[in-house]
N, C-alpha and C. Protein backbone atom coordinates (compact mmCIF):
# COMPACT_ATOMS: atom_id res chain seq x y z
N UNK A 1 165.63 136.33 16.34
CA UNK A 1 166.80 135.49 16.43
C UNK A 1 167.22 135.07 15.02
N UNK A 2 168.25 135.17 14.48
CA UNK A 2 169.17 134.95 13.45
C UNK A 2 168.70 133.04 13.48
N UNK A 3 168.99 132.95 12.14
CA UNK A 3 168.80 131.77 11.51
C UNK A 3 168.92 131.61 10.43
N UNK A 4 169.99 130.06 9.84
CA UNK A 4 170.43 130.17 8.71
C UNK A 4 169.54 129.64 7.51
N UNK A 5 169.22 130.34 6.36
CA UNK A 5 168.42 129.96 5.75
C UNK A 5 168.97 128.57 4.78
N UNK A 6 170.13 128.36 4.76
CA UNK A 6 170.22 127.18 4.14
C UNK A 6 171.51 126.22 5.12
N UNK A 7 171.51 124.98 4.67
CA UNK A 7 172.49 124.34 5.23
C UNK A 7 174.03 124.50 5.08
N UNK A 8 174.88 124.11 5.86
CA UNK A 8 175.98 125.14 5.50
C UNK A 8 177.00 123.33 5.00
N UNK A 9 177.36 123.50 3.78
CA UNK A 9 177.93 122.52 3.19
C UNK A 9 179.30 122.02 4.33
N UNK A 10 179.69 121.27 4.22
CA UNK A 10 180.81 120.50 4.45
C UNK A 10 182.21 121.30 3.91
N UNK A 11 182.01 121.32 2.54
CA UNK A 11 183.92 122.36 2.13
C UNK A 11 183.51 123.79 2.85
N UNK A 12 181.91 124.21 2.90
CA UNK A 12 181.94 125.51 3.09
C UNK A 12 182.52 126.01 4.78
N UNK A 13 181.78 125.02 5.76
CA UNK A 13 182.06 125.07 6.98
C UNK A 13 183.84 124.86 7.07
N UNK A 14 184.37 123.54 6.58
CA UNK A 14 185.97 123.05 6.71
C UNK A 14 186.96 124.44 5.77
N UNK A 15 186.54 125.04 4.67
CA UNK A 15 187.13 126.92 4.31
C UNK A 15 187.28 127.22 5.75
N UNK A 16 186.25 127.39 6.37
CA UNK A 16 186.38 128.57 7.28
C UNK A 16 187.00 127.78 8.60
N UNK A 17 187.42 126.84 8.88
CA UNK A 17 187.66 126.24 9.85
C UNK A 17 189.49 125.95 9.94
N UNK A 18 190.12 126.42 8.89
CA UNK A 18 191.36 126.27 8.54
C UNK A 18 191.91 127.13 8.80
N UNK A 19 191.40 128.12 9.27
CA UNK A 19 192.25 129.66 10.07
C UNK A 19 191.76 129.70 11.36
N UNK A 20 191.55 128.05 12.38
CA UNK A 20 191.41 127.48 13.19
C UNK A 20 192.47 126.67 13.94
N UNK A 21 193.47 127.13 13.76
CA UNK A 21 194.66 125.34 13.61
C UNK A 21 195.82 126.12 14.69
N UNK A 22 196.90 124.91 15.25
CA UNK A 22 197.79 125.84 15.82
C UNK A 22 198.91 126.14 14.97
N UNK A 23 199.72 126.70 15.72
CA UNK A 23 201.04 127.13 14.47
C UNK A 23 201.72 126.45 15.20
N UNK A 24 203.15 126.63 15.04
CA UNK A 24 204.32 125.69 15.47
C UNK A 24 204.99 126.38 16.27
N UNK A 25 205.41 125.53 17.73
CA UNK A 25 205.68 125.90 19.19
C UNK A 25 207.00 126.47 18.43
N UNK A 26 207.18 127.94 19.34
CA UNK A 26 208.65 128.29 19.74
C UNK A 26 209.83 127.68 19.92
N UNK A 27 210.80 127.71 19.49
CA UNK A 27 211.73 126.63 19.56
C UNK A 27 213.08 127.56 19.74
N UNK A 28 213.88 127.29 20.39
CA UNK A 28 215.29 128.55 20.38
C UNK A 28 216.33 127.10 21.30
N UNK A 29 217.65 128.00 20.63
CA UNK A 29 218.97 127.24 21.34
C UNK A 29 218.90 127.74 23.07
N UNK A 30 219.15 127.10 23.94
CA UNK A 30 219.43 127.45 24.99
C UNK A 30 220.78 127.59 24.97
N UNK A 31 221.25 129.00 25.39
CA UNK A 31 222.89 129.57 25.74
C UNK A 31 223.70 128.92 26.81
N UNK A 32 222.96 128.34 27.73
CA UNK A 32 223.82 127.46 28.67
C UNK A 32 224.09 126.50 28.46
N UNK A 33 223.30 125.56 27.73
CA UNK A 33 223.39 123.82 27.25
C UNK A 33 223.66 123.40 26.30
N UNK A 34 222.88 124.80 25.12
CA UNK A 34 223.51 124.80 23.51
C UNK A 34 221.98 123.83 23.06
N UNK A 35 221.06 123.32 23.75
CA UNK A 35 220.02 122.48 22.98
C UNK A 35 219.10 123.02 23.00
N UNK A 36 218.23 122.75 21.61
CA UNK A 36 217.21 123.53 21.10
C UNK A 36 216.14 122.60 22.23
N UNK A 37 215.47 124.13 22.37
CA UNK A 37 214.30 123.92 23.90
C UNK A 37 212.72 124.72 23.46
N UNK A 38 211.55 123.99 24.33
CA UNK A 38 210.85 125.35 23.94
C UNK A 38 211.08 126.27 25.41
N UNK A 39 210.52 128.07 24.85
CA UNK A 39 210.58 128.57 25.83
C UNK A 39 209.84 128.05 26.67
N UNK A 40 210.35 128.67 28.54
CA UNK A 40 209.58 128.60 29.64
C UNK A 40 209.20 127.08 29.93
N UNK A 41 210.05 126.14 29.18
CA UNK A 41 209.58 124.65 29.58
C UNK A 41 211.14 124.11 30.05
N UNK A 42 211.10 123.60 31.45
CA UNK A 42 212.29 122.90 31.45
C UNK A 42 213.21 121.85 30.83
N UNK A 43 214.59 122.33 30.84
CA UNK A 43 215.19 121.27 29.66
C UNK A 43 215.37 119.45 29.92
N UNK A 44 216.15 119.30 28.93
CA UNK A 44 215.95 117.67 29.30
C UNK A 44 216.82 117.28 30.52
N UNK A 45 217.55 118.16 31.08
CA UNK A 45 218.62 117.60 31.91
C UNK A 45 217.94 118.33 33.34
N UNK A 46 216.75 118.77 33.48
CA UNK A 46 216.05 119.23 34.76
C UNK A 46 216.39 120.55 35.18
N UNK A 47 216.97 121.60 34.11
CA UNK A 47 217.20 122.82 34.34
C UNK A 47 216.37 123.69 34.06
N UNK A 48 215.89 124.95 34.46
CA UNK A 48 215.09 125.71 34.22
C UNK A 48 215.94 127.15 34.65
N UNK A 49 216.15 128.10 33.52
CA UNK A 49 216.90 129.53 33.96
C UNK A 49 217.54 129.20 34.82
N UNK A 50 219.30 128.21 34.57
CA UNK A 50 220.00 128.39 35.25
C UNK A 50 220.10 127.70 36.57
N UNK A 51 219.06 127.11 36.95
CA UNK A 51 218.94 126.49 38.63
C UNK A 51 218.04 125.06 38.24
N UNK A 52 218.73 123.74 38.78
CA UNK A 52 218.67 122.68 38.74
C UNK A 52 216.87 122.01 39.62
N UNK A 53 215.88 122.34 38.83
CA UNK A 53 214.39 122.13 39.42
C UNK A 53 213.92 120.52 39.61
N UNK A 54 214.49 120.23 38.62
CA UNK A 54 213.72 118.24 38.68
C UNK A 54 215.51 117.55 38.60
N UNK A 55 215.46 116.52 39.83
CA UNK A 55 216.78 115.77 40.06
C UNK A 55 216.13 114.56 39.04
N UNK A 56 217.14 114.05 38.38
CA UNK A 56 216.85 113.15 36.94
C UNK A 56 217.02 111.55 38.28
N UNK A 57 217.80 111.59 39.47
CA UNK A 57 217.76 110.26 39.97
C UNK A 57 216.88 110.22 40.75
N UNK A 58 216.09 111.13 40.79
CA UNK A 58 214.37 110.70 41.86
C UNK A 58 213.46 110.05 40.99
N UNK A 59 213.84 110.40 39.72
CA UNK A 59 212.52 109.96 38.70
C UNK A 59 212.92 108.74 38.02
C-alpha cells in the first residue's frame, strides 16, 4: 500500500486544489422576454420554453 513519505505542506496541497473550483454559470438573453437567464432554469416571470409553469399569485 502506497504511503506518503513526507507531509504534504499547506501551499503544496492548496497548488493543487485550485484546478478544483467552479467556473461561472451559463448565462444567455432569453428571445422571448429579452432577460438574461441561466439555461434550463425558469425565468423570473414563471416561464419555462414558452409555457407559463409557476403562477407568480399562488406564491
Amino acid at each position: 500500500m502506497a504511503v506518503p513519505k513526507r507531509k504534504t505542506s499547506k501551499s503544496r496541497k492548496r497548488k493543487r486544489m485550485t484546478h478544483y473550483k467552479l467556473g461561472n454559470a451559463p448565462i444567455y438573453k432569453d428571445p422571448e422576454t429579452g432577460e438574461y437567464r441561466r439555461r434550463h432554469h425558469v425565468a423570473a416571470d414563471g416561464t419555462y420554453k414558452g409555457r407559463q409553469v409557476i403562477n407568480k399569485e399562488e406564491n
